[in-house]
Protein backbone atom coordinates (compact mmCIF):
# COMPACT_ATOMS: atom_id res chain seq x y z
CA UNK A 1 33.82 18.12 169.50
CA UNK A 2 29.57 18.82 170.90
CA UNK A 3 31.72 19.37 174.35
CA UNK A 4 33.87 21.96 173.13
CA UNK A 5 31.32 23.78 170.74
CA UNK A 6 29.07 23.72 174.52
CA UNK A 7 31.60 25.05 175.88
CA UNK A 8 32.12 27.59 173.35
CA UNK A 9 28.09 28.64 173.54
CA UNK A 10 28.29 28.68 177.30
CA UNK A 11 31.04 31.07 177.62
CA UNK A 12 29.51 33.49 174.90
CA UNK A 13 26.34 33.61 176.76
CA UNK A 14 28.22 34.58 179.61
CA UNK A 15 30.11 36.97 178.03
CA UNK A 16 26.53 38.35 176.57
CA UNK A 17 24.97 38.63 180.48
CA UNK A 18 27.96 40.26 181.83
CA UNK A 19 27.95 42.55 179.26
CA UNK A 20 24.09 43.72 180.01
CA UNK A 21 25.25 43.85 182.95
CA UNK A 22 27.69 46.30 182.92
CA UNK A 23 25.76 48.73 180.62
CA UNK A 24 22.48 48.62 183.46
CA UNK A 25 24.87 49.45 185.89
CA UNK A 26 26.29 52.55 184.72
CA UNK A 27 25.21 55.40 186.59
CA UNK A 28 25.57 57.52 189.57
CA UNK A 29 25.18 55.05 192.58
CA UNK A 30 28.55 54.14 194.36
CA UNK A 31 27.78 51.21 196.36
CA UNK A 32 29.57 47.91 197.87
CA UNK A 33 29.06 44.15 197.93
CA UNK A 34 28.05 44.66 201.65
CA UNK A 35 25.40 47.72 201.26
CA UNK A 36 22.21 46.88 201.38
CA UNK A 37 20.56 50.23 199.96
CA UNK A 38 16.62 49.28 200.17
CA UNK A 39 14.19 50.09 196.88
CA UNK A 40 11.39 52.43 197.45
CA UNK A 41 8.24 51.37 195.59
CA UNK A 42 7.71 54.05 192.62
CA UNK A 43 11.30 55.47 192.74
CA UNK A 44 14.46 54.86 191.32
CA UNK A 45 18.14 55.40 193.15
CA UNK A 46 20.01 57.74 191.02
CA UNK A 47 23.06 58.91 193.25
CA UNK A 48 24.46 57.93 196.68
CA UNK A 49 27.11 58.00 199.09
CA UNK A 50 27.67 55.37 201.54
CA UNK A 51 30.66 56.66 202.43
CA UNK A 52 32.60 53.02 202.47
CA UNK A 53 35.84 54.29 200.72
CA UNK A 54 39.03 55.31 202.39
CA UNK A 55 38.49 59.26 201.57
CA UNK A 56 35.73 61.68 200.87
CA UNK A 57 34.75 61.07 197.17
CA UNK A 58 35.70 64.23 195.37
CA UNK A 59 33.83 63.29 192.25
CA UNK A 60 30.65 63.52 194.45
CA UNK A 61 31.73 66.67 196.71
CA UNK A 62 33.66 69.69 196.95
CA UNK A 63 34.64 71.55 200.65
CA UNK A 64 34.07 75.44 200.76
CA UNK A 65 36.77 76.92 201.90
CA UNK A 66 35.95 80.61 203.49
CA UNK A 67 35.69 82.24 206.25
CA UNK A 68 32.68 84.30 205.40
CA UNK A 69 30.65 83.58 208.28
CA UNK A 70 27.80 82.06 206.35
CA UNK A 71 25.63 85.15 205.95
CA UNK A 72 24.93 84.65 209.69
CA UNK A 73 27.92 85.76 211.55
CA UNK A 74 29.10 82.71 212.19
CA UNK A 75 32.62 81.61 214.36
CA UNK A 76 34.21 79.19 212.06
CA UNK A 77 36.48 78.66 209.09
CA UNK A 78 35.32 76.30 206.62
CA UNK A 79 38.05 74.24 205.26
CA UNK A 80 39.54 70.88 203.50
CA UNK A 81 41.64 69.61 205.96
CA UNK A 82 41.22 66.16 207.17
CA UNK A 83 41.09 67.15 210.83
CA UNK A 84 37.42 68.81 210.35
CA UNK A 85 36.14 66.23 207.40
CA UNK A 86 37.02 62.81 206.83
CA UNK A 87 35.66 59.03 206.51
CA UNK A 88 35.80 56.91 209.69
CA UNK A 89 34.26 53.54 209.97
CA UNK A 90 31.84 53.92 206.85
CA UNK A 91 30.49 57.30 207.99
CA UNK A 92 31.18 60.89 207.33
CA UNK A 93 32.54 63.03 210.15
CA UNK A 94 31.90 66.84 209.66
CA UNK A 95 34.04 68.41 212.29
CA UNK A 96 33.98 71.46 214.20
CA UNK A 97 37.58 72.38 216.45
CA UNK A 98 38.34 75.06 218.35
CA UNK A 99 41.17 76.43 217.32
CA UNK A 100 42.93 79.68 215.80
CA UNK A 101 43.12 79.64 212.29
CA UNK A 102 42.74 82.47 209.39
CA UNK A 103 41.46 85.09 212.22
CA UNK A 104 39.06 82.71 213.50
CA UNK A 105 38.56 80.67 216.47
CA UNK A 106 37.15 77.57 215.03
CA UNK A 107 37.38 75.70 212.32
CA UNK A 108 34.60 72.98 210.58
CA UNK A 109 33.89 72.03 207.08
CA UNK A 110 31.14 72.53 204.35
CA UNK A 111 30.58 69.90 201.96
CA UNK A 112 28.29 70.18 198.99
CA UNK A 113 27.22 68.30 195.78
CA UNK A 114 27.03 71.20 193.62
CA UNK A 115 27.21 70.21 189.59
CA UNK A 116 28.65 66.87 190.65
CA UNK A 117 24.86 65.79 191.93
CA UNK A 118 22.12 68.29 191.52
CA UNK A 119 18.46 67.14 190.84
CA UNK A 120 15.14 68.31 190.22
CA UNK A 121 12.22 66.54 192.48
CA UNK A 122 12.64 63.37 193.96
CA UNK A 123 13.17 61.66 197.62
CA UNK A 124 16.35 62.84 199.06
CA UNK A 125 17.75 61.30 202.26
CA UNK A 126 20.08 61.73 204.70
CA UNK A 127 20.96 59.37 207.59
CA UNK A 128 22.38 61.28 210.44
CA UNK A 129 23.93 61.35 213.83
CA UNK A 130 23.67 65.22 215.18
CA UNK A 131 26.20 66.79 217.78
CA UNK A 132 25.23 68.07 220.90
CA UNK A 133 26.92 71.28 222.29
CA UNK A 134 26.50 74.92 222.93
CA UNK A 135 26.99 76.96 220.03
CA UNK A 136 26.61 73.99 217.49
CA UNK A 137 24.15 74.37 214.23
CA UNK A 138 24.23 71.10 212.40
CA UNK A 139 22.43 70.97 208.81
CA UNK A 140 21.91 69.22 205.70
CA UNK A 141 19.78 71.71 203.28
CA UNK A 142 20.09 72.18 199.45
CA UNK A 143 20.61 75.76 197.47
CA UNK A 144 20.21 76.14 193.93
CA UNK A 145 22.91 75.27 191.78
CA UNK A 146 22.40 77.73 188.93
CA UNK A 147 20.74 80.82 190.87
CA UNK A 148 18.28 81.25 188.05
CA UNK A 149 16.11 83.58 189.75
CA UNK A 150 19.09 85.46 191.40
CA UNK A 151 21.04 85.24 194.50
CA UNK A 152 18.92 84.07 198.26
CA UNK A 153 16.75 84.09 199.12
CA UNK A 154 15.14 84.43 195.71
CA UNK A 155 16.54 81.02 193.95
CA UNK A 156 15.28 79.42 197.16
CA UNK A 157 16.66 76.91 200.14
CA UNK A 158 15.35 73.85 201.25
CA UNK A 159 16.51 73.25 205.13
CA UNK A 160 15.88 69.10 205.40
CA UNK A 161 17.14 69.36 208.74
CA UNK A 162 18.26 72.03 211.33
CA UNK A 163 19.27 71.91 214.82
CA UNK A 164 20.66 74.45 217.70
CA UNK A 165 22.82 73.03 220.36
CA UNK A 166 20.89 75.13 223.08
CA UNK A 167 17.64 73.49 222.19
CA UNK A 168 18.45 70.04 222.32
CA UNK A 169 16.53 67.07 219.95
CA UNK A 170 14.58 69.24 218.40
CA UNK A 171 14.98 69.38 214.70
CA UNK A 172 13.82 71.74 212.26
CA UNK A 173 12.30 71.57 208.91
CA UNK A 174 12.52 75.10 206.92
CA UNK A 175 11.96 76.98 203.50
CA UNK A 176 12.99 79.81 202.17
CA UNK A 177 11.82 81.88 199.32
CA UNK A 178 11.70 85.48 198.24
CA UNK A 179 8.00 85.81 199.79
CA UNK A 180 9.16 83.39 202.75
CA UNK A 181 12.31 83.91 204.83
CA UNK A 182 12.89 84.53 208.33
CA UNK A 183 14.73 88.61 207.49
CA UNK A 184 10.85 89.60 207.05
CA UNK A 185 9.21 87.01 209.26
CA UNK A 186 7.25 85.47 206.74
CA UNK A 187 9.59 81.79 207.21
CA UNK A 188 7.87 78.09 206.40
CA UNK A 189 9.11 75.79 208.82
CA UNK A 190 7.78 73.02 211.35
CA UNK A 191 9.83 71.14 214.36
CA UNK A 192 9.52 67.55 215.44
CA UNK A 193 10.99 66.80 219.13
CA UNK A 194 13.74 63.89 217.76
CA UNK A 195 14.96 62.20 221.61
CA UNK A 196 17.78 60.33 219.86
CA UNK A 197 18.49 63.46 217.42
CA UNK A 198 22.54 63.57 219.19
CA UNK A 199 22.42 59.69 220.36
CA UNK A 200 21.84 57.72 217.02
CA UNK A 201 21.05 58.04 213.34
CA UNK A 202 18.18 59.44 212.07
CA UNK A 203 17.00 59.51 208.60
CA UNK A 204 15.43 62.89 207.62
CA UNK A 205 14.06 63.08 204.32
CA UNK A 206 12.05 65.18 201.82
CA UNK A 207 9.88 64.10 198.81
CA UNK A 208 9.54 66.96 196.35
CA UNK A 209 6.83 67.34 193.65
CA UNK A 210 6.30 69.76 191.35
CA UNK A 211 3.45 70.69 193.82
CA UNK A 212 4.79 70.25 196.95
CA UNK A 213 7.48 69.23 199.34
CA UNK A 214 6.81 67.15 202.01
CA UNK A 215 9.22 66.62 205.20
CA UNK A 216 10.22 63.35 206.83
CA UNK A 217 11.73 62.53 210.05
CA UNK A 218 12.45 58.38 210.46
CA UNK A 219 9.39 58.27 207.74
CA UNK A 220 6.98 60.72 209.67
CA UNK A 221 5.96 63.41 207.78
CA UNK A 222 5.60 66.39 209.88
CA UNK A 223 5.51 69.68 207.46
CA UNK A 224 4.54 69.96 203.90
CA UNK A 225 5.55 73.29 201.72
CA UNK A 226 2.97 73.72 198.90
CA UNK A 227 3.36 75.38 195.49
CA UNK A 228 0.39 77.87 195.78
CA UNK A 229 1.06 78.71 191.94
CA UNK A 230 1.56 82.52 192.76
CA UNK A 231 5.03 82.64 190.98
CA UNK A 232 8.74 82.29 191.38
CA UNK A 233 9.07 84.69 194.25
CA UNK A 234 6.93 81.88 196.36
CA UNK A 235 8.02 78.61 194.54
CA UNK A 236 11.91 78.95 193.43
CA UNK A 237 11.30 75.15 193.47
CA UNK A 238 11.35 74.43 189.72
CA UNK A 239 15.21 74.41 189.49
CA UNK A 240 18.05 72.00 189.86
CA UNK A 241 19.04 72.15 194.05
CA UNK A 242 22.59 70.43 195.44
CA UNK A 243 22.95 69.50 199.00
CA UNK A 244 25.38 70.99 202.01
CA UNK A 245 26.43 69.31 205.01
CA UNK A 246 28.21 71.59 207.41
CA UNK A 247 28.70 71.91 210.97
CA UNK A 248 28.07 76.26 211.60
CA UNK A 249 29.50 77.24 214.98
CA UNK A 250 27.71 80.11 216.75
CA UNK A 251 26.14 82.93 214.65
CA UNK A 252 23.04 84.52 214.91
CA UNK A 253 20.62 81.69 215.92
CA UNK A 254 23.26 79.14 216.58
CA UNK A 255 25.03 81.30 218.43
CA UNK A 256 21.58 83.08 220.33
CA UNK A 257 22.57 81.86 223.91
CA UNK A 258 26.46 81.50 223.74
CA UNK A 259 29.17 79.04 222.58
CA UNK A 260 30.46 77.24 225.20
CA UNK A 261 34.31 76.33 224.36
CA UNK A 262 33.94 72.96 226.58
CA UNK A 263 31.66 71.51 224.40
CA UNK A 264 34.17 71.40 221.53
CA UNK A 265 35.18 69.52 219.45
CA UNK A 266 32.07 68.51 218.22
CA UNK A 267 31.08 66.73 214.97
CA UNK A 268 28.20 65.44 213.20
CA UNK A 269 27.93 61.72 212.07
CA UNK A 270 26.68 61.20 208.29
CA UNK A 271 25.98 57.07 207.87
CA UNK A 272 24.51 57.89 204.13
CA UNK A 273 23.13 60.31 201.83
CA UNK A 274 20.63 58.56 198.79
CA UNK A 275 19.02 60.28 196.02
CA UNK A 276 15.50 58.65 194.48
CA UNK A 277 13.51 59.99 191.26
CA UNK A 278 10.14 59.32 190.77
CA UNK A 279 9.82 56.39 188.44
């Protein structure tokens, strides 16, 4: 009878820890028995994508599909299809064919996290293999999700990383703002010569305060954007943001020295995308 009524206390306690468990681990981080996803003293992860599954998780992104041109007269038609986006060995490939398709010449994808993960401040990060390629323009930036302010440059954008194909491993770091954009030559931005930029991953990175954003390349800061407290038309930056990934092809600064046809396809490499909030 004491071994059975041990028994009985044993499995309730278990049943108790599981249990506590389970309601700790509810939130937005999709991870798996073999990711190691490090902590980052003072922060907490809220959201991720390692990118282990079998498919792109659609509860985490949605593709633009348009041909649009992205503002900057650019060659390519964003779309779904699993040719230009798709999962491969744990990573995401964002992929940019030449082809003919809806009037265009090329086709790539745009992903973005918009009202499926959107956050104000914290340490966003991106691990990421770039392509190389005339004509290419790789980046991983964030828009606002709710355009509070109105449409851009006025809600703002955050460029975490940028790159040309014609200027090779160098990345850039940008913001843009109402009293800060490149149409009236008043752009924030900073560069940081990356040698491995189209050879391996690279983890680029910003921390954003209430104050400030500061810029990371493989932990090296190298440009810091600061509130200067002069209004929304120079700090849009008190607003829920989403990311983008997408692979542009040509346009006015990708595009600035030619797309060379050869070079295609060409895709960029995503090992992981985290999201931190300041504890």
């Amino acid at each position: 009878m004491k071994i059975k009524i041990l028994s009985k206390i044993i499995l309730m306690q278990f049943a108790i820890i599981s249990m506590t468990f389970a309601s700790c681990s509810k939130d937005d981080s999709t991870t798996t028995p073999g990711d190691t996803i490090p902590q980052i003293p003072g922060y907490t992860l809220v959201w991720n994508d390692e990118f282990n599954g079998p498919n792109i998780d659609l509860t985490k992104w949605s593709h633009e599909v348009n041909g649009d041109g992205g503002g900057n007269n650019e060659l390519q038609y964003y779309t779904n299809l699993p040719t230009n986006s798709f999962i491969q060995s744990g990573k995401l490939i964002v992929k940019a064919i030449h082809e003919d398709y809806q009037n265009r010449s090329f086709t790539s994808a745009r992903l973005r996290s918009a009202d499926k993960g959107d956050w104000l401040y914290g340490r966003i990060e991106i691990s990421a293999k770039i392509p190389t390629g005339l004509g290419t323009w790789p980046a991983i930036w964030m828009l606002s999700t709710d355009w509070d302010y109105g449409g851009w440059p006025e809600s703002g954008e955050i460029d975490i990383m940028e790159h040309v194909g014609y200027d090779p491993n160098i990345v850039h770091g940008s913001v843009h703002t109402l009293a800060y954009n490149h149409t009236i030559g008043t752009q924030k931005t900073a560069t940081l010569p990356v040698p491995t930029a189209t050879t391996k991953y690279n983890l680029y990175a910003i921390e954003w305060f209430a104050d400030h954003i500061d810029f990371y390349i493989n932990n090296t800061k190298y440009f810091t954007f600061n509130n200067e407290n002069r209004g929304w038309q120079y700090w849009p930056f008190d607003k829920r943001f989403h990311l983008i990934l997408n692979l542009a092809v040509g346009g006015n600064w990708g595009g600035a020295q030619g797309v060379d046809v050869a070079d295609f396809p060409a895709q960029m490499e995503v090992d992981y995308v985290r999201v931190y909030k300041k504890d």
